[in-house]
C-alpha atoms as a PDB file:
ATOM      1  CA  UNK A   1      53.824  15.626 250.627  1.00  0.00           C
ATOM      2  CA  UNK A   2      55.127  15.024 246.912  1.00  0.00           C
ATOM      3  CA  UNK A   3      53.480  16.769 243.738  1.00  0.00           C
ATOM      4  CA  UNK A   4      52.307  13.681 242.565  1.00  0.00           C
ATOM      5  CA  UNK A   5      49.848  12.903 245.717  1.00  0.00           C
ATOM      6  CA  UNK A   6      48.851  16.195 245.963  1.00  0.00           C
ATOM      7  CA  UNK A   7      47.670  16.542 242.213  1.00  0.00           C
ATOM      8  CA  UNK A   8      45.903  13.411 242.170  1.00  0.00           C
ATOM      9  CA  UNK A   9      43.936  14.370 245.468  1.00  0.00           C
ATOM     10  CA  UNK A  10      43.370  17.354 243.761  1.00  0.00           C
ATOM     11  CA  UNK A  11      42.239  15.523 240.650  1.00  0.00           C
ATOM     12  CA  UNK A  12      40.178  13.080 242.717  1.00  0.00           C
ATOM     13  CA  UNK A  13      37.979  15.854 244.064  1.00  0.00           C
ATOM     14  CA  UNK A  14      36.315  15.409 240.522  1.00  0.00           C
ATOM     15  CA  UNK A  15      35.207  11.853 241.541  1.00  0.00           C
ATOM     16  CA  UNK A  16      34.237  13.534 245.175  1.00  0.00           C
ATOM     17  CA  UNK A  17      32.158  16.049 243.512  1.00  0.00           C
ATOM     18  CA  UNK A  18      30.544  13.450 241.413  1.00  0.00           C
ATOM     19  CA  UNK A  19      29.745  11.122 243.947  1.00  0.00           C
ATOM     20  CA  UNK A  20      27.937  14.265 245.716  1.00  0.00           C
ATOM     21  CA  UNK A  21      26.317  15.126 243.020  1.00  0.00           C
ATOM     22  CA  UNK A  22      25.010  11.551 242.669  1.00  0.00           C
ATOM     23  CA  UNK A  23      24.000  11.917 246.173  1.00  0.00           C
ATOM     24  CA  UNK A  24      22.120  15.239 245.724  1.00  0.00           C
ATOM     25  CA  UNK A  25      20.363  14.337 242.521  1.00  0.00           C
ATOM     26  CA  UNK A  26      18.942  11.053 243.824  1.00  0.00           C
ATOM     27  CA  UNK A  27      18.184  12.092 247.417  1.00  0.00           C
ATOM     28  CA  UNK A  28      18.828   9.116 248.656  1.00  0.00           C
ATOM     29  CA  UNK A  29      21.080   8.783 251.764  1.00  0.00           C
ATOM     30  CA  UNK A  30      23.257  11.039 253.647  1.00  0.00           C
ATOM     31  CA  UNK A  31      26.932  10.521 253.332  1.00  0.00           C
ATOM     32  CA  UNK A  32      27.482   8.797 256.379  1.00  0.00           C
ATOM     33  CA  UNK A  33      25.173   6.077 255.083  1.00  0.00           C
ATOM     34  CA  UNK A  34      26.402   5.724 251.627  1.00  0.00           C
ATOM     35  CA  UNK A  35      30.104   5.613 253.399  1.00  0.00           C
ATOM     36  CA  UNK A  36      28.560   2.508 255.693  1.00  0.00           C
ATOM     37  CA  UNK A  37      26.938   1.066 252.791  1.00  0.00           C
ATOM     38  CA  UNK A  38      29.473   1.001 250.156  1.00  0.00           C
ATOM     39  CA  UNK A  39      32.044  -0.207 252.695  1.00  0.00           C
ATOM     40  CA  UNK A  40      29.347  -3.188 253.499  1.00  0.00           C
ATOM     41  CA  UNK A  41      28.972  -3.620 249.828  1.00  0.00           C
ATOM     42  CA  UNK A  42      32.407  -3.472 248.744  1.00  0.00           C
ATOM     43  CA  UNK A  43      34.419  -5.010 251.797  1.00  0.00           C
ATOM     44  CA  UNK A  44      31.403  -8.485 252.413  1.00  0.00           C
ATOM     45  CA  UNK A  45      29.150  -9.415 255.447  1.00  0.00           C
ATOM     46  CA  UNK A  46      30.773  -8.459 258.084  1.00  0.00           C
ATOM     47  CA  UNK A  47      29.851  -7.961 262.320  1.00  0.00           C
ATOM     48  CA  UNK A  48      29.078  -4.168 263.616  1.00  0.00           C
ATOM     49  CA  UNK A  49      32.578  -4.286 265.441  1.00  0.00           C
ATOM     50  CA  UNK A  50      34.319  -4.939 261.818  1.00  0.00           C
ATOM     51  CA  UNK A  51      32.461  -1.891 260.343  1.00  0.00           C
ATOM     52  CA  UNK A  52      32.830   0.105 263.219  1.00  0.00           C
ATOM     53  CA  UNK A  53      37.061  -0.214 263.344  1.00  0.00           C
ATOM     54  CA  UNK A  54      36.875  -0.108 259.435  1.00  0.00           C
ATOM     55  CA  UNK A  55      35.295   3.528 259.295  1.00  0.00           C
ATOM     56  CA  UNK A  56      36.847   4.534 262.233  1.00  0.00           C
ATOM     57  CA  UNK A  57      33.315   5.284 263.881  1.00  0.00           C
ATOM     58  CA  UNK A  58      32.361   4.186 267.379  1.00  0.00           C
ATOM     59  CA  UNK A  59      30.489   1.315 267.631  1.00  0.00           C
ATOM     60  CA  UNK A  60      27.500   3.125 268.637  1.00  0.00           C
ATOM     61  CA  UNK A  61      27.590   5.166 266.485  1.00  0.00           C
ATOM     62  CA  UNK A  62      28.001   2.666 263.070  1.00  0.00           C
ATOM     63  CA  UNK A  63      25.343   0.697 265.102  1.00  0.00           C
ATOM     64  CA  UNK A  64      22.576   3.394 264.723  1.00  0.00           C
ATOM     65  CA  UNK A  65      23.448   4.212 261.155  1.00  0.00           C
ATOM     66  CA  UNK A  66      23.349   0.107 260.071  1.00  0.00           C
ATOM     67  CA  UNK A  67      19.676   0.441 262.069  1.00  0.00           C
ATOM     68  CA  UNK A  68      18.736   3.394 259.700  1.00  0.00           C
ATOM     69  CA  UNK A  69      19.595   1.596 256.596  1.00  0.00           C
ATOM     70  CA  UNK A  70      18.147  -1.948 258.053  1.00  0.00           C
ATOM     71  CA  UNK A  71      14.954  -0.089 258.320  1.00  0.00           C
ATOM     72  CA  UNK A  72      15.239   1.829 255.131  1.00  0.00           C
ATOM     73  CA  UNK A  73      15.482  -1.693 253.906  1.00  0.00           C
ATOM     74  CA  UNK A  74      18.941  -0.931 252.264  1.00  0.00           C
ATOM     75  CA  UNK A  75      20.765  -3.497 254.654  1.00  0.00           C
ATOM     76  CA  UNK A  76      20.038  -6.683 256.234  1.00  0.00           C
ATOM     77  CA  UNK A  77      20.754  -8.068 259.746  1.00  0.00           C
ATOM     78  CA  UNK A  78      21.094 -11.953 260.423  1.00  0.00           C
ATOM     79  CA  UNK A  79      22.839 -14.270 263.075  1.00  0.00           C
ATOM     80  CA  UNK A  80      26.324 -15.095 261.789  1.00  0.00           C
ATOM     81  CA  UNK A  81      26.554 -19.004 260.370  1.00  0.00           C
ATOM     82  CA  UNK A  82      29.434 -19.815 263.177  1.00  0.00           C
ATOM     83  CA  UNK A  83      28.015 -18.381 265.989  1.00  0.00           C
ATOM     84  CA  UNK A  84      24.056 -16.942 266.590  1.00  0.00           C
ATOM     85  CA  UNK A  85      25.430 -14.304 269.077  1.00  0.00           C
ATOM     86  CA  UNK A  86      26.924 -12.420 266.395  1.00  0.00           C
ATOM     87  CA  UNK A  87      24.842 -10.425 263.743  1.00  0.00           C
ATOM     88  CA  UNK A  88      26.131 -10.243 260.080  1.00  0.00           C
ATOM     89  CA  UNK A  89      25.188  -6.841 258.067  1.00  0.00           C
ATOM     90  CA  UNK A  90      24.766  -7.403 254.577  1.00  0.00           C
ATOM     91  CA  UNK A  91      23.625  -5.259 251.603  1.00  0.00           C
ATOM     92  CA  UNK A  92      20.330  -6.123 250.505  1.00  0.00           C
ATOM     93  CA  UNK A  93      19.197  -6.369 246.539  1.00  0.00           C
ATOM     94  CA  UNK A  94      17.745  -2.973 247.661  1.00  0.00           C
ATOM     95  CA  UNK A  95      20.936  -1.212 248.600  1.00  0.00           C
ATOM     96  CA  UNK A  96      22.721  -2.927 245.568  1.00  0.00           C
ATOM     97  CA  UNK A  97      20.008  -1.429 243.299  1.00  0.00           C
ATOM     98  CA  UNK A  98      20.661   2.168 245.473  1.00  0.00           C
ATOM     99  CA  UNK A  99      24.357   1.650 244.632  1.00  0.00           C
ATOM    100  CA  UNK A 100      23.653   0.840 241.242  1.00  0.00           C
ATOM    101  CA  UNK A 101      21.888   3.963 240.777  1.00  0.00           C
ATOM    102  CA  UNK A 102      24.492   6.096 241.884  1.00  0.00           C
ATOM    103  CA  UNK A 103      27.188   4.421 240.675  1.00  0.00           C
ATOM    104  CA  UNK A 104      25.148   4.813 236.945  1.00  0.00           C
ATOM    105  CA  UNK A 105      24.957   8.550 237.644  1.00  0.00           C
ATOM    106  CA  UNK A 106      28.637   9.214 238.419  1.00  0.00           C
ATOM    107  CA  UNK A 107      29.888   6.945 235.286  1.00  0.00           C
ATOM    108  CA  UNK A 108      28.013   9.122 232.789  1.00  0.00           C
ATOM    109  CA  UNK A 109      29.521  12.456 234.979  1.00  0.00           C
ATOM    110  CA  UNK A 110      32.764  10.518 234.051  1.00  0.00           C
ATOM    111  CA  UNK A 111      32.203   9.531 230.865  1.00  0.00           C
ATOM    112  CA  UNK A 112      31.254  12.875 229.810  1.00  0.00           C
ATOM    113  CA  UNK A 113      34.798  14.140 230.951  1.00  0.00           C
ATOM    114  CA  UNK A 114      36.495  11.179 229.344  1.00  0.00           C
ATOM    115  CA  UNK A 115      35.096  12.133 226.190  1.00  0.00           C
ATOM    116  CA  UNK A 116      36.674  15.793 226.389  1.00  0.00           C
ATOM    117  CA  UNK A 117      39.561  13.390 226.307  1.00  0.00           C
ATOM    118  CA  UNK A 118      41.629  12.826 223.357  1.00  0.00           C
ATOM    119  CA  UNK A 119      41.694   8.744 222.606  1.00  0.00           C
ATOM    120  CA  UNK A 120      44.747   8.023 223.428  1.00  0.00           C
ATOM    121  CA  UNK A 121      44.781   9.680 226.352  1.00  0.00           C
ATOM    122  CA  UNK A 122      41.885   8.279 228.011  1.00  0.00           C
ATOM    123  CA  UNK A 123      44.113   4.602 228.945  1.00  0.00           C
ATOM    124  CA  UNK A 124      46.577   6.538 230.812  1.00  0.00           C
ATOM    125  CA  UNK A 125      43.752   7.015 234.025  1.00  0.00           C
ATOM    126  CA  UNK A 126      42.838   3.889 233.868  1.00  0.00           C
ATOM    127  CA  UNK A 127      45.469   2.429 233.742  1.00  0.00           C
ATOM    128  CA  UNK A 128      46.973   4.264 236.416  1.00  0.00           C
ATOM    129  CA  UNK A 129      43.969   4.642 239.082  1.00  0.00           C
ATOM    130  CA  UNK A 130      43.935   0.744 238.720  1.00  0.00           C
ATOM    131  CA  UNK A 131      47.466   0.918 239.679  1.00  0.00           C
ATOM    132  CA  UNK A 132      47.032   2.979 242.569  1.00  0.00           C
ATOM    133  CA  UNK A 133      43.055   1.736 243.668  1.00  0.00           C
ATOM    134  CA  UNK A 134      45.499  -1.995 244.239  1.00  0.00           C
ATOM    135  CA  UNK A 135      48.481  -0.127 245.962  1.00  0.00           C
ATOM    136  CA  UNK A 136      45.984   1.351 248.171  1.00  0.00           C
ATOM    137  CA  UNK A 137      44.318  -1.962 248.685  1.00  0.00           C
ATOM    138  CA  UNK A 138      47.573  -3.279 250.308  1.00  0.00           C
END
């Protein structure tokens, strides 16, 4: 492994750390459901089998963590447009506002260590995690 990977998975263990901290001070969901939720959120409606091969989880397994956060009320299930054998999972308003939430918690964590930050220096993250959040993308 280069230098370079290895000190930004060291430096994203700040993130990690926020994101659990997120997690601890709203007491909200486990990390197995915020992983199925944000992928929901972030990736689109999608079918159990989709989610399932995205996290790498079986699909019983994603199956009885989407039923937790259906009844939670944090995801929704409905027949897909193109065919009523297939369910779509969604995020509901109330898992966007649970994502919101968290997401509002680890920005000011971040914030507050961007402000430690000299000015200038605070474009060279951004612009580079943009640069590597797209190469990862691909």
């Amino acid at each position: 492994m280069n230098d370079s990977a290895w000190q930004i998975e060291e430096a994203s263990l700040v993130l990690v750390e926020a994101t659990l901290a997120a997690l601890a001070a709203l007491g909200l969901l486990s990390v197995t459901r915020l992983r199925v939720l944000l992928a929901v959120d972030r990736h689109g409606s999608m079918n159990l089998s989709s989610l399932a091969e995205r996290l790498g989880m079986s699909l019983s397994a994603a199956g009885r963590v989407v039923d937790r956060l259906a009844e939670a009320g944090l995801l929704s299930r409905e027949p897909a447009p193109h065919s009523r054998r297939e369910i779509r999972i969604q995020v509901t308003p109330e898992g966007r506002e649970v994502l919101e939430r968290l997401r509002a918690v680890r920005r000011h964590r971040i914030g507050q260590a961007l402000d430690r930050l000299e000015p200038a220096d605070r474009a060279t993250p951004f612009r580079m995690l943009l640069q590597l959040t797209d190469a990862a993308d691909q």
